[in-house]
C-alpha atoms as a PDB file:
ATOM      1  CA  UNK A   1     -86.873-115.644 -22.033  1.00  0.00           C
ATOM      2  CA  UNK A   2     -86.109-112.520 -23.740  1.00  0.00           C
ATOM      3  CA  UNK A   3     -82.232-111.760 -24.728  1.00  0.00           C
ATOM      4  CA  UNK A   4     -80.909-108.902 -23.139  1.00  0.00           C
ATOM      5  CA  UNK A   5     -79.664-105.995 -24.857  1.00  0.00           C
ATOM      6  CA  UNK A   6     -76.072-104.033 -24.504  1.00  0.00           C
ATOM      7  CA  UNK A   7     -78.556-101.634 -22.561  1.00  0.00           C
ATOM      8  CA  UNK A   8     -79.228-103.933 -19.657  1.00  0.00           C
ATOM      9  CA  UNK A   9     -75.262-105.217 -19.057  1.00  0.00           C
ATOM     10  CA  UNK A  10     -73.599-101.602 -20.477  1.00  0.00           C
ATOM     11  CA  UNK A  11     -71.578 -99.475 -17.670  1.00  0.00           C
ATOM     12  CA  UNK A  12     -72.805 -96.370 -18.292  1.00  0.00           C
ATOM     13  CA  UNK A  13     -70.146 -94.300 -16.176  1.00  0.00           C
ATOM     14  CA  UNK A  14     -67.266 -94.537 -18.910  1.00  0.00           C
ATOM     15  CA  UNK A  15     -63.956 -92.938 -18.387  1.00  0.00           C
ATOM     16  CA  UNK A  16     -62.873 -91.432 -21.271  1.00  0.00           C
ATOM     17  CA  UNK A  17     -60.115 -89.113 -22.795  1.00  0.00           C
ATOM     18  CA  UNK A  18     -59.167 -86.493 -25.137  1.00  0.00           C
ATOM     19  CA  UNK A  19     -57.055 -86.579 -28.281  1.00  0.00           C
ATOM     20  CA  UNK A  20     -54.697 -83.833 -26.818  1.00  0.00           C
ATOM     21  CA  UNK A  21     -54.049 -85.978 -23.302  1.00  0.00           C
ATOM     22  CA  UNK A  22     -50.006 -87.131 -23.506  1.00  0.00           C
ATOM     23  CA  UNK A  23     -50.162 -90.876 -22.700  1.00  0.00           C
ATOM     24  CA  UNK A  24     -47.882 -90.083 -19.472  1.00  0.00           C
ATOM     25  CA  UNK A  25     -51.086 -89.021 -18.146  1.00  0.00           C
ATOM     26  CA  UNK A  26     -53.131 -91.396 -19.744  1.00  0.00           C
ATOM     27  CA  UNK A  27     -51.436 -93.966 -18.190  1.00  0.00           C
ATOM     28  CA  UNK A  28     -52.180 -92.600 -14.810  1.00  0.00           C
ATOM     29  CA  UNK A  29     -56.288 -92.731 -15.456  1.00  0.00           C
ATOM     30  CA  UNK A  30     -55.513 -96.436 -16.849  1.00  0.00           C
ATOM     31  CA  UNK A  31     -54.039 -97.259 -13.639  1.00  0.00           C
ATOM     32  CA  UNK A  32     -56.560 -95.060 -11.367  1.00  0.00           C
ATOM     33  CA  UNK A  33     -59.368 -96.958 -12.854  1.00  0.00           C
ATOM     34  CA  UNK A  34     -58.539-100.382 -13.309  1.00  0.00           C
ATOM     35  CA  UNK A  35     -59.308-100.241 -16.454  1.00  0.00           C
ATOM     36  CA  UNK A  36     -57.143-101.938 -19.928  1.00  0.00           C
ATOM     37  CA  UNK A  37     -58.833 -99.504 -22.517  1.00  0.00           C
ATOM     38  CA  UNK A  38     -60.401 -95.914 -22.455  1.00  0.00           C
ATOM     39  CA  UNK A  39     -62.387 -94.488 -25.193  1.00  0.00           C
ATOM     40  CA  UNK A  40     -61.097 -91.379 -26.826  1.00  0.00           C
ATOM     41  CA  UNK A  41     -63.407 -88.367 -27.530  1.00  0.00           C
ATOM     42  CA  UNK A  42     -63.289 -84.665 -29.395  1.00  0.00           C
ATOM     43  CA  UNK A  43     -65.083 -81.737 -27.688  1.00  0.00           C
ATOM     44  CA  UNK A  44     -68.347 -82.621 -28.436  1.00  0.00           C
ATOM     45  CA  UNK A  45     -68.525 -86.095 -26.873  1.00  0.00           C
ATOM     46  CA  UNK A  46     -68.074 -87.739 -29.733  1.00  0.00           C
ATOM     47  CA  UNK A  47     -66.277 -91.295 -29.838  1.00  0.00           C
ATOM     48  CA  UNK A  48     -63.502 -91.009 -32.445  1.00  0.00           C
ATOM     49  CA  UNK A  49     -61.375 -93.782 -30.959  1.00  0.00           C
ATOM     50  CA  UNK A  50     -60.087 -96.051 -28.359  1.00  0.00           C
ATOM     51  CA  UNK A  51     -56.610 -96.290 -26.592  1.00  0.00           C
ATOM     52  CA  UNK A  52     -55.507 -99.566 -25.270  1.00  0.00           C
ATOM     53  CA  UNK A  53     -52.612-100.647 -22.676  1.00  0.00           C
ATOM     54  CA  UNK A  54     -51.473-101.845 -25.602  1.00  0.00           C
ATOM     55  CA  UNK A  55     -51.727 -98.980 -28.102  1.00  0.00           C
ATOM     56  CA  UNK A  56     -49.283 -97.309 -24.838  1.00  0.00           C
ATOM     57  CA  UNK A  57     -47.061-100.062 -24.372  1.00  0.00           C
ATOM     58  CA  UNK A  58     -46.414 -99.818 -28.373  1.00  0.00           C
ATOM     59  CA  UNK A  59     -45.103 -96.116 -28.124  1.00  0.00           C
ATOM     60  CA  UNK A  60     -44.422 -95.699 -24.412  1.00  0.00           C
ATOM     61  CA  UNK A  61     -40.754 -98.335 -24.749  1.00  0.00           C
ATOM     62  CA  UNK A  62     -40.270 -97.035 -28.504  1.00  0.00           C
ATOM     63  CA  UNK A  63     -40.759 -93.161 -28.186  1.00  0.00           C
ATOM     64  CA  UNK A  64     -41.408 -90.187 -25.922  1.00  0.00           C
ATOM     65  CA  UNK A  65     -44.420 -91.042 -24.067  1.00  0.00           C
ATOM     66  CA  UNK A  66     -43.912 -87.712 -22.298  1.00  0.00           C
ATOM     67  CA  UNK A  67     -44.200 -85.773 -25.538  1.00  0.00           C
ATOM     68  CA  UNK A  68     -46.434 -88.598 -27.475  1.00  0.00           C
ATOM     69  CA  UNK A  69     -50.776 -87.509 -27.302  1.00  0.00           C
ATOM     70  CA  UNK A  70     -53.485 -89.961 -27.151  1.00  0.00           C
ATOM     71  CA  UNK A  71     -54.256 -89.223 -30.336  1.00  0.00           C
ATOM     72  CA  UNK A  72     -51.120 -90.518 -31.775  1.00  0.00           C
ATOM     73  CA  UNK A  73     -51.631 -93.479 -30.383  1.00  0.00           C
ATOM     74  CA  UNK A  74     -54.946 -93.959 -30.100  1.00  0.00           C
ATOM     75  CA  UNK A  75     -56.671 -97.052 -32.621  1.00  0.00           C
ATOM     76  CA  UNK A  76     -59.290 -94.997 -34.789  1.00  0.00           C
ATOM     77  CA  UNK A  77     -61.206 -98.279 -36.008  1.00  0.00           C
ATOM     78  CA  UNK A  78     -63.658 -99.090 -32.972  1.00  0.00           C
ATOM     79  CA  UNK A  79     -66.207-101.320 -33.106  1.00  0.00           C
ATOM     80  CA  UNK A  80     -69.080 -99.629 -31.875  1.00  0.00           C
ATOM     81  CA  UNK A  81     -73.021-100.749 -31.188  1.00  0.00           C
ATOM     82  CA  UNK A  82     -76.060 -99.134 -29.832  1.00  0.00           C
ATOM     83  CA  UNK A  83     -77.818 -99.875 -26.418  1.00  0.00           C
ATOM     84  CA  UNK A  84     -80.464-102.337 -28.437  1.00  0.00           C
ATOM     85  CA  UNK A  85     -77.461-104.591 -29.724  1.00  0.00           C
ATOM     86  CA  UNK A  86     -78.297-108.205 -28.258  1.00  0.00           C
ATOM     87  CA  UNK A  87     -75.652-109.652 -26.541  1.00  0.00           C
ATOM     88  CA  UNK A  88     -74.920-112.489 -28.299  1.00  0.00           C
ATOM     89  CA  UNK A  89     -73.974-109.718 -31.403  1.00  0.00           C
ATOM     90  CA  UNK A  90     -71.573-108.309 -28.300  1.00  0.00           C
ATOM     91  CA  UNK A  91     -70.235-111.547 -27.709  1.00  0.00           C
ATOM     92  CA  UNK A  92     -69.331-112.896 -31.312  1.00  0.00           C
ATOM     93  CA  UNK A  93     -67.724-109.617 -32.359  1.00  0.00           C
ATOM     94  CA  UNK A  94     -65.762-110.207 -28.926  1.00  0.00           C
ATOM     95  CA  UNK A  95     -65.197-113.208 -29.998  1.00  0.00           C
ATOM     96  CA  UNK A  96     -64.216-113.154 -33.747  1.00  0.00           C
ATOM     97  CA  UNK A  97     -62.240-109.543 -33.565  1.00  0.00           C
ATOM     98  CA  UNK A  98     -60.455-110.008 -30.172  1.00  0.00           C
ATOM     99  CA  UNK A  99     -61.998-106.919 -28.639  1.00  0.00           C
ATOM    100  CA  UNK A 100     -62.077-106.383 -24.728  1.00  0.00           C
ATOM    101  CA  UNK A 101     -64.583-103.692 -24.708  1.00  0.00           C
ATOM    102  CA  UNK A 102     -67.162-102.260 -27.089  1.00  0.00           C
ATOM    103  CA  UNK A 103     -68.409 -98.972 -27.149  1.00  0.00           C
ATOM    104  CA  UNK A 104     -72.549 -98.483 -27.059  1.00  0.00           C
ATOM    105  CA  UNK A 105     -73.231 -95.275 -28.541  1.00  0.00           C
ATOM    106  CA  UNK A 106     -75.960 -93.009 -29.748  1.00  0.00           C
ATOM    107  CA  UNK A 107     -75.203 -91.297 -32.997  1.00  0.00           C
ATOM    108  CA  UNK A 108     -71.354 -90.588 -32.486  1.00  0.00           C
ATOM    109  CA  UNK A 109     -71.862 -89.925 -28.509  1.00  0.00           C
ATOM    110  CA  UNK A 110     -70.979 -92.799 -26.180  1.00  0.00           C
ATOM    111  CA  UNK A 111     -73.652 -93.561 -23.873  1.00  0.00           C
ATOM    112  CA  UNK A 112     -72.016 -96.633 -22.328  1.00  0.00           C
ATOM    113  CA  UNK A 113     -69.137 -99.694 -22.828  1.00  0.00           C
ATOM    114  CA  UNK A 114     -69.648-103.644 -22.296  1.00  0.00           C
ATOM    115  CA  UNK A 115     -66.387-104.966 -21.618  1.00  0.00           C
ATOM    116  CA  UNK A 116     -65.710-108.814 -21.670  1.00  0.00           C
ATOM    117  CA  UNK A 117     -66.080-108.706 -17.977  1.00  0.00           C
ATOM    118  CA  UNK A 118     -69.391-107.515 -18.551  1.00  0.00           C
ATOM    119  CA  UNK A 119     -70.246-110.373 -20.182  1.00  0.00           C
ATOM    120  CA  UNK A 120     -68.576-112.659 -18.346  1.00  0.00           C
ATOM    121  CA  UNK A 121     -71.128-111.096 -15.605  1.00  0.00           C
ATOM    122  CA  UNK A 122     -74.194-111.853 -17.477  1.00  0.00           C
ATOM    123  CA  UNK A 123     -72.997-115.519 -17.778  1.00  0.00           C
ATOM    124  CA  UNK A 124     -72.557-115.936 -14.130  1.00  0.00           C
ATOM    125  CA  UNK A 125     -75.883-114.458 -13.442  1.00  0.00           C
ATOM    126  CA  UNK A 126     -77.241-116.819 -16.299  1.00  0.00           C
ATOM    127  CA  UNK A 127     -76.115-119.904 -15.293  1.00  0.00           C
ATOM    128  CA  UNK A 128     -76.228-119.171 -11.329  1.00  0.00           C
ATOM    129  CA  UNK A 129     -80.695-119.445 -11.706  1.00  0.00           C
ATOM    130  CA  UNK A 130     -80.217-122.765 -12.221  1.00  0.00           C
END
């Protein structure tokens, strides 16, 4: 059997948001979506971070969420990986670095995300063909 890539599990409709957004609105998408993290982009598409419930939390209770952007708050360090990443690679950087969602990109330009429930997907599939 051949391993799958980040291609084959990715969700390729990805919510994402601007560096200029205030996190009171934010916090709204987060909450129309479902959704625990939202990747941050400039004009061009490009990925240049992601913003967590928790990234919000952190300034929302200790500052002006009101007056506070997304890109104040946002984490700038993302682990990112392209659509040929294997999913075990997905899975140990899950793993090791306590990330809930990855960003697949080409270049700079997000082209998808894998989030733990993703993968938690591909297991159930795995082990259900048994």
């Amino acid at each position: 059997m051949t391993s799958k890539k980040a291609s084959d599990i990715m969700t390729t409709v990805v919510v994402t948001l601007t560096p200029e957004t205030r996190l009171t609105d934010a916090i709204k998408v987060f909450l129309r979506y479902s959704v625990s993290g939202i990747p941050v982009v400039d004009d061009k598409e490009n990925l240049i971070g992601i913003i967590t419930e928790h990234d919000i939390m952190n300034f929302a209770f200790s500052g002006n969420a009101a007056q506070t952007t997304v890109g104040e708050a946002m984490t700038h360090d993302v682990f990112t990986f392209t659509s040929d990443t294997d999913i075990e690679s997905l899975v140990n950087c899950s793993a090791k670095h306590r990330v809930r969602r990855m960003p697949i990109v080409d270049g700079k330009r997000i082209v998808g995300i894998v989030s733990r429930r993703d993968i938690l997907r591909e297991m159930d599939d795995r082990y259900n063909q048994f």
